[in-house]
Protein backbone atom coordinates (compact mmCIF):
# COMPACT_ATOMS: atom_id res chain seq x y z
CA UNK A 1 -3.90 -18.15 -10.69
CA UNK A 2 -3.55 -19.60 -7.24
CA UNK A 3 -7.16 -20.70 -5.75
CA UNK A 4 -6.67 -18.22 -2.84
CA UNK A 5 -6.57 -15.36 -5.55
CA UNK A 6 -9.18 -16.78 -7.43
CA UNK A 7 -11.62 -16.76 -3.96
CA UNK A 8 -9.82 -13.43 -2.81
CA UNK A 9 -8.85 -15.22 0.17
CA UNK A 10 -6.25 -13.13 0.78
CA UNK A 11 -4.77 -11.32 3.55
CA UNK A 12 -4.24 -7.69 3.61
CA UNK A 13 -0.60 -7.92 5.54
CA UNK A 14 0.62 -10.72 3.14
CA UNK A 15 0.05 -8.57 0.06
CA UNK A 16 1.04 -5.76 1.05
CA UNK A 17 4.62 -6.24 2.06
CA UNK A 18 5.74 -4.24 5.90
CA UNK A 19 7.61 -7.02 7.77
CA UNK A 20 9.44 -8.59 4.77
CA UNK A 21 10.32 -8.37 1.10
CA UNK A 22 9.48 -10.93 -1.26
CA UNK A 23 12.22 -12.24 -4.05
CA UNK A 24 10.27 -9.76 -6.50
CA UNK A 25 10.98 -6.58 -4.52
CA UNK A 26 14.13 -7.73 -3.72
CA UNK A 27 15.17 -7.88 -7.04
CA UNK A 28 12.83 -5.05 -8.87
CA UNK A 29 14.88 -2.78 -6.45
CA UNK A 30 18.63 -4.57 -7.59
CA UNK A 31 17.39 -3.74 -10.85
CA UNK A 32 16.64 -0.02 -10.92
CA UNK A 33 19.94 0.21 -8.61
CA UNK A 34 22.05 -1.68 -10.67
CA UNK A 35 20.61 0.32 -14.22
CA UNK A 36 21.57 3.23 -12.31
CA UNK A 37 24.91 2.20 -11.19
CA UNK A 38 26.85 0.32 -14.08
CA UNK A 39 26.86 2.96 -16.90
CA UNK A 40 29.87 2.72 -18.92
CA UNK A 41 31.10 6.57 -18.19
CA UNK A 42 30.30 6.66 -14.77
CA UNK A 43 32.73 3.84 -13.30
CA UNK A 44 35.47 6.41 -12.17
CA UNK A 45 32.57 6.75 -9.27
CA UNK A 46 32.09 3.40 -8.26
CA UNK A 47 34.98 2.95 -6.08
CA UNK A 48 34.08 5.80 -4.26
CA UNK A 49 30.67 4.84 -3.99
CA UNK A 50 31.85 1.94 -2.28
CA UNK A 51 34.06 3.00 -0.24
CA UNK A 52 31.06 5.42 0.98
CA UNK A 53 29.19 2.02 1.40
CA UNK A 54 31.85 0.35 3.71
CA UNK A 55 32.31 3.29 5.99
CA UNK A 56 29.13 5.17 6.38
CA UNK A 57 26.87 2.03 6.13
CA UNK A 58 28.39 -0.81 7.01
CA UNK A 59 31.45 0.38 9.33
CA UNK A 60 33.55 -1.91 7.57
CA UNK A 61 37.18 -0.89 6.88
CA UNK A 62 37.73 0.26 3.66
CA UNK A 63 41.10 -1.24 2.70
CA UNK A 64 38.99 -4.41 2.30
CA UNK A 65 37.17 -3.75 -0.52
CA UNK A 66 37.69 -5.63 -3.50
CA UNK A 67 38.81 -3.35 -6.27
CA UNK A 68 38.44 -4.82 -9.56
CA UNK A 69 34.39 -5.37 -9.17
CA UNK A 70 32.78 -2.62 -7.40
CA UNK A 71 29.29 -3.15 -8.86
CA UNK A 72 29.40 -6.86 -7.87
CA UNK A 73 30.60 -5.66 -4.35
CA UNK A 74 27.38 -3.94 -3.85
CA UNK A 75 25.47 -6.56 -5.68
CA UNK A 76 26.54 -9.40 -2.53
CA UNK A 77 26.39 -6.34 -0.25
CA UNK A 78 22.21 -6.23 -1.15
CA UNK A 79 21.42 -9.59 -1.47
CA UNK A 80 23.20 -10.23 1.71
CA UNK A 81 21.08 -8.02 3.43
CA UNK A 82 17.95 -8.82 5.20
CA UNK A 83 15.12 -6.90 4.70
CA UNK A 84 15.03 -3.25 6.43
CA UNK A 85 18.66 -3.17 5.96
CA UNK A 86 17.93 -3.41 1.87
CA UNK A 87 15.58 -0.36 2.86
CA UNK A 88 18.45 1.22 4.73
CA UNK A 89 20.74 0.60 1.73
CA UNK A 90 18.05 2.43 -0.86
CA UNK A 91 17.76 5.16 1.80
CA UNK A 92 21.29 5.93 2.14
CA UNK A 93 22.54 6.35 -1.49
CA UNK A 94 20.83 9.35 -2.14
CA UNK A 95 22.77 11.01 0.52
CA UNK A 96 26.43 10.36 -0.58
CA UNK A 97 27.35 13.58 -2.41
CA UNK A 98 28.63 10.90 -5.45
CA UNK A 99 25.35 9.72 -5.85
CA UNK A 100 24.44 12.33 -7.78
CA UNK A 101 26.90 11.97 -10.55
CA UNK A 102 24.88 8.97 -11.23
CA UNK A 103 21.26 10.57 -11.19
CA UNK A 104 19.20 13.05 -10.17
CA UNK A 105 17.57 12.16 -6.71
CA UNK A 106 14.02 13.46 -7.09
CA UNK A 107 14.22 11.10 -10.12
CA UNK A 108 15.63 8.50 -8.01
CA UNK A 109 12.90 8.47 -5.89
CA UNK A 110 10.61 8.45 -7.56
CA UNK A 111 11.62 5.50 -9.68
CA UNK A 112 12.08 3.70 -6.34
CA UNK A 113 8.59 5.22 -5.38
CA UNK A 114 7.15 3.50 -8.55
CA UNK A 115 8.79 -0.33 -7.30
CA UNK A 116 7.38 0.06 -4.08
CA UNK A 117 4.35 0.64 -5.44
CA UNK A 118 3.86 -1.91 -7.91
CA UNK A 119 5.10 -4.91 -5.45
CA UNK A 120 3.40 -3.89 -2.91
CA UNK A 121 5.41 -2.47 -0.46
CA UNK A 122 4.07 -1.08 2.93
CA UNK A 123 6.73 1.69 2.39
CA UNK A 124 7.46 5.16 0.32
CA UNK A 125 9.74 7.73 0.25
CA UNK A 126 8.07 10.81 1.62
CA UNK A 127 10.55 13.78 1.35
CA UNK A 128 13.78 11.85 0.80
CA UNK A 129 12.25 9.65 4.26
CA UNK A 130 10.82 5.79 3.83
CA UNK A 131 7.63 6.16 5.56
CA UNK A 132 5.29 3.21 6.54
CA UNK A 133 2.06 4.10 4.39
CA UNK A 134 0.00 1.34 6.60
CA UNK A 135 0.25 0.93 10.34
CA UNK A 136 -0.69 -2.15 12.21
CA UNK A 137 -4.00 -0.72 13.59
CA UNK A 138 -5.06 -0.10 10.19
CA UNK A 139 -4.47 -3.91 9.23
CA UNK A 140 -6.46 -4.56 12.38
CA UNK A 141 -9.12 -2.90 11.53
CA UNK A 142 -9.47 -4.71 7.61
CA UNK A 143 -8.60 -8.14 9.11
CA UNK A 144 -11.69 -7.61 11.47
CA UNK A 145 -14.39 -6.20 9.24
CA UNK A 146 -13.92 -9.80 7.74
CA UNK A 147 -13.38 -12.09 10.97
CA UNK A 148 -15.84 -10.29 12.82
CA UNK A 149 -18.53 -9.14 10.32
CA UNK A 150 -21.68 -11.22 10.29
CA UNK A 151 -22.79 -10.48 6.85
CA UNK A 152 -21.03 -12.46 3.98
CA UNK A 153 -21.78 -10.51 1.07
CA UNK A 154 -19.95 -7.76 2.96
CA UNK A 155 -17.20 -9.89 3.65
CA UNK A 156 -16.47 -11.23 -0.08
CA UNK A 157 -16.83 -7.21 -1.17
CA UNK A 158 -14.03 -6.48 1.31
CA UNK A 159 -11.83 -9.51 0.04
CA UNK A 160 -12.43 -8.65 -3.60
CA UNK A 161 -11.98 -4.83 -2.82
CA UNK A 162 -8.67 -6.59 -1.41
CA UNK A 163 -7.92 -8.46 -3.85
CA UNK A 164 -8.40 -5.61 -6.65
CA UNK A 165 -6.06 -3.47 -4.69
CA UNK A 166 -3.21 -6.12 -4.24
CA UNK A 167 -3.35 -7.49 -8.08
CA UNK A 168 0.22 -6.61 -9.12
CA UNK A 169 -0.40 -7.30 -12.62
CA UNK A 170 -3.83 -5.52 -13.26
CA UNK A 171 -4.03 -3.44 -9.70
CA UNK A 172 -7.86 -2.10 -10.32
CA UNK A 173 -8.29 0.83 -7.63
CA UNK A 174 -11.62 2.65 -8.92
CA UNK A 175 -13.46 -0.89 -8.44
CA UNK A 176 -11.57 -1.51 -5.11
CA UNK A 177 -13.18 1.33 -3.70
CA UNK A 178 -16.64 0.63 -5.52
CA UNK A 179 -16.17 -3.14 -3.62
CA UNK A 180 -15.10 -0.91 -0.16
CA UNK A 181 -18.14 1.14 -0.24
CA UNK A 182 -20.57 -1.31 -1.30
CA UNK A 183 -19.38 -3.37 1.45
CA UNK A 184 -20.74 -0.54 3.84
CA UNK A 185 -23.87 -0.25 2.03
CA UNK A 186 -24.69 -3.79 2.54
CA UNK A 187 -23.98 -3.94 6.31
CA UNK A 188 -25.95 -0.83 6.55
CA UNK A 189 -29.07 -2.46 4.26
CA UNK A 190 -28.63 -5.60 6.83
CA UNK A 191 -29.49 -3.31 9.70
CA UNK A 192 -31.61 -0.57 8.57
CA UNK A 193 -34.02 -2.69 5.76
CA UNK A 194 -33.24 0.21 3.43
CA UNK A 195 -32.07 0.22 0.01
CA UNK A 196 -30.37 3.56 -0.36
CA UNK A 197 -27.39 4.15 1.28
CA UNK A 198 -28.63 7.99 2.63
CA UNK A 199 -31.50 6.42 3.97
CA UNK A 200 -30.08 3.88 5.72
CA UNK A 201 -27.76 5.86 7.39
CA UNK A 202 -30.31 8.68 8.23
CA UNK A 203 -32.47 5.79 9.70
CA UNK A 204 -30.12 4.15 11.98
CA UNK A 205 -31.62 4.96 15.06
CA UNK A 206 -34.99 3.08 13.78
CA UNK A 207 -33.02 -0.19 14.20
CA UNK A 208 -31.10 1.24 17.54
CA UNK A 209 -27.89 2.38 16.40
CA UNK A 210 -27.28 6.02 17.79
CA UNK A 211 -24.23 7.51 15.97
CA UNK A 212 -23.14 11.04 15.71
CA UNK A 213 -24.60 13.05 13.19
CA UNK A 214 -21.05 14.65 12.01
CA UNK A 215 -19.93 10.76 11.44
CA UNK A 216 -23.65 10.45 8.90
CA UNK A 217 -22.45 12.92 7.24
CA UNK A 218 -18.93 12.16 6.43
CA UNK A 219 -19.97 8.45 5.17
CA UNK A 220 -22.70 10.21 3.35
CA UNK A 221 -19.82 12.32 1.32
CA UNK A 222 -17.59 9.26 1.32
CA UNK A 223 -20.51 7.60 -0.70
CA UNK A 224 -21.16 10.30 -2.66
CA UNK A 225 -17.32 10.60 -3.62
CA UNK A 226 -17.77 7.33 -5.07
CA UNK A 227 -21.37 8.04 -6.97
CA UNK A 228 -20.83 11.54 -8.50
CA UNK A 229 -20.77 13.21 -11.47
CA UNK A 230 -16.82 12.61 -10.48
CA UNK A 231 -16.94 9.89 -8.81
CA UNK A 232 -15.23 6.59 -8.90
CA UNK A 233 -19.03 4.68 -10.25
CA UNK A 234 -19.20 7.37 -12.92
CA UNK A 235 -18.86 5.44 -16.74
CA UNK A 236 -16.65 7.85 -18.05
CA UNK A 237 -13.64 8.16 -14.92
CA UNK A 238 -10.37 7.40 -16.09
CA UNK A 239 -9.18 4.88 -14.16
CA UNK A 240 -5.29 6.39 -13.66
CA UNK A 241 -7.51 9.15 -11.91
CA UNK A 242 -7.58 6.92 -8.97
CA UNK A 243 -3.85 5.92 -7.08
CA UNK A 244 -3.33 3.12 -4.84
CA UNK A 245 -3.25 5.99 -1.72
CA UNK A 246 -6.89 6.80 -2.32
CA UNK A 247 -7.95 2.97 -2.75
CA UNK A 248 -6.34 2.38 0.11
CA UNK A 249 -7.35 4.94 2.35
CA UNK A 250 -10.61 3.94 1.41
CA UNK A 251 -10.44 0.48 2.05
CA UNK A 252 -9.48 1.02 5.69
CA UNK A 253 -12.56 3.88 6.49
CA UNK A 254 -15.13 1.75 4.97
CA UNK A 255 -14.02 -1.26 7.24
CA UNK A 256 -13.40 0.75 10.20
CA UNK A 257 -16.86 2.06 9.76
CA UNK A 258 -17.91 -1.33 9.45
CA UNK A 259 -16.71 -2.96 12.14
CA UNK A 260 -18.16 0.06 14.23
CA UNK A 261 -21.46 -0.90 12.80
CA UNK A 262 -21.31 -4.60 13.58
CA UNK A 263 -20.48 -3.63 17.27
CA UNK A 264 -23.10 -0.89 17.54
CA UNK A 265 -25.33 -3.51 15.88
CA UNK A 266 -24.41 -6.30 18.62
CA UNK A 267 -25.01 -4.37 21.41
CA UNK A 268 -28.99 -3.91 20.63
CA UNK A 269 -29.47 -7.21 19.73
């Protein structure tokens, strides 16, 4: 293991994968297509598929397709490709009429579904659409709850809750969300002197910090979500209970809320 992983010195947009795709994408998602595509009774297809390739994708004439090796065709055709045009390629197949001689396409996506997951992907089909499942503000707002934030405990919870999230061998969401949380609850026993994490909250405006009430209240659930009887700190959770979606959802409101802290904090001081 890599010191950086060790540490959890590791940034959010380099693990999870929006402007690029790393050898082990790349070829996770060769795999599942090329399982899909060379079995045995289905070859009468694969000319046509590629010939569906060369004219709706590529534009390419189709006279100049090499016909004794479809499936290594497409194989140069992928690898060839750089990276949103691989995404383009996995998003078009599923809408050639052929395609479904070869499989079914709810099941095709949500094999493809499970790939992006696992590596890491900053994509996911969502109704038959790839769909970016983290925006750039979002990033923002992680990268700067640990630039910005003045409290290191806080800002080793948020690189392990990181780190926990982005492990694509072990991914360990429940305790990536426990490491979110506690994050907040530290930054918020910084300020307010207070142990628990209602009180703290409730007692803001002793240290200066005037929030809205509504916004208490949410964290207050948020923190309870994580402590109840079904929560993500309860012993007996299963951990396939929690989904990469929720951890990171939850990674990006506890470090928004945190970085509105530190600046609420900054301005009394």
């Amino acid at each position: 293991m890599r010191f950086s992983e060790r540490m959890g010195l590791i940034e959010i947009d380099k693990t999870i994968q929006i402007d690029g795709m790393n050898d082990d994408l790349s070829n996770s998602l060769w795999n599942l297509l090329y399982c899909i595509l060379k079995q045995p009774y289905k070859e009468n297809y694969m000319q046509d598929i590629t010939e569906c390739i060369y004219h709706g994708l590529l534009k390419l004439p189709v006279d100049t397709i090499p016909r004794y090796d479809p499936i290594n065709t497409i194989r140069k055709i992928f690898f060839n490709f750089k990276f949103y045009e691989k995404y383009d390629f996995i998003e078009f197949l599923p809408t050639l009429n052929v395609f479904e001689n070869f499989i079914e396409e709810e099941k095709y996506y949500e094999l493809i579904n499970n790939i992006l997951e696992r590596e890491l992907s900053g994509y996911r089909f969502i109704d038959g659409v790839l769909s970016k499942i983290i925006d750039d503000s979002e990033i923002a707002e992680i990268k700067k709850s640990i630039d910005d934030n003045p409290y290191e405990t806080s800002k080793k919870q948020i690189h392990e809750a990181i780190k926990k999230l982005s492990d694509k061998n072990n991914p360990d969401y429940r305790n990536s969300i426990k490491e979110a949380i506690s994050a907040v609850e530290g930054v918020l026993r910084k300020i307010t002197g207070e142990n628990e994490f209602g009180k703290a909250i409730s007692n803001l405006s002793n240290s200066g910090i005037e929030i809205p009430e509504v916004m208490k209240e949410g964290m207050k659930k948020f923190y309870g979500y994580t402590c109840g009887k079904d929560g993500i700190r309860h012993a007996l959770m299963e951990d396939n209970k929690v989904s990469f979606d929720e951890a990171k959802y939850m990674l990006v409101i506890c470090c928004t809320f945190i970085n509105y802290l530190v600046s609420k904090s900054s301005k009394t001081s």
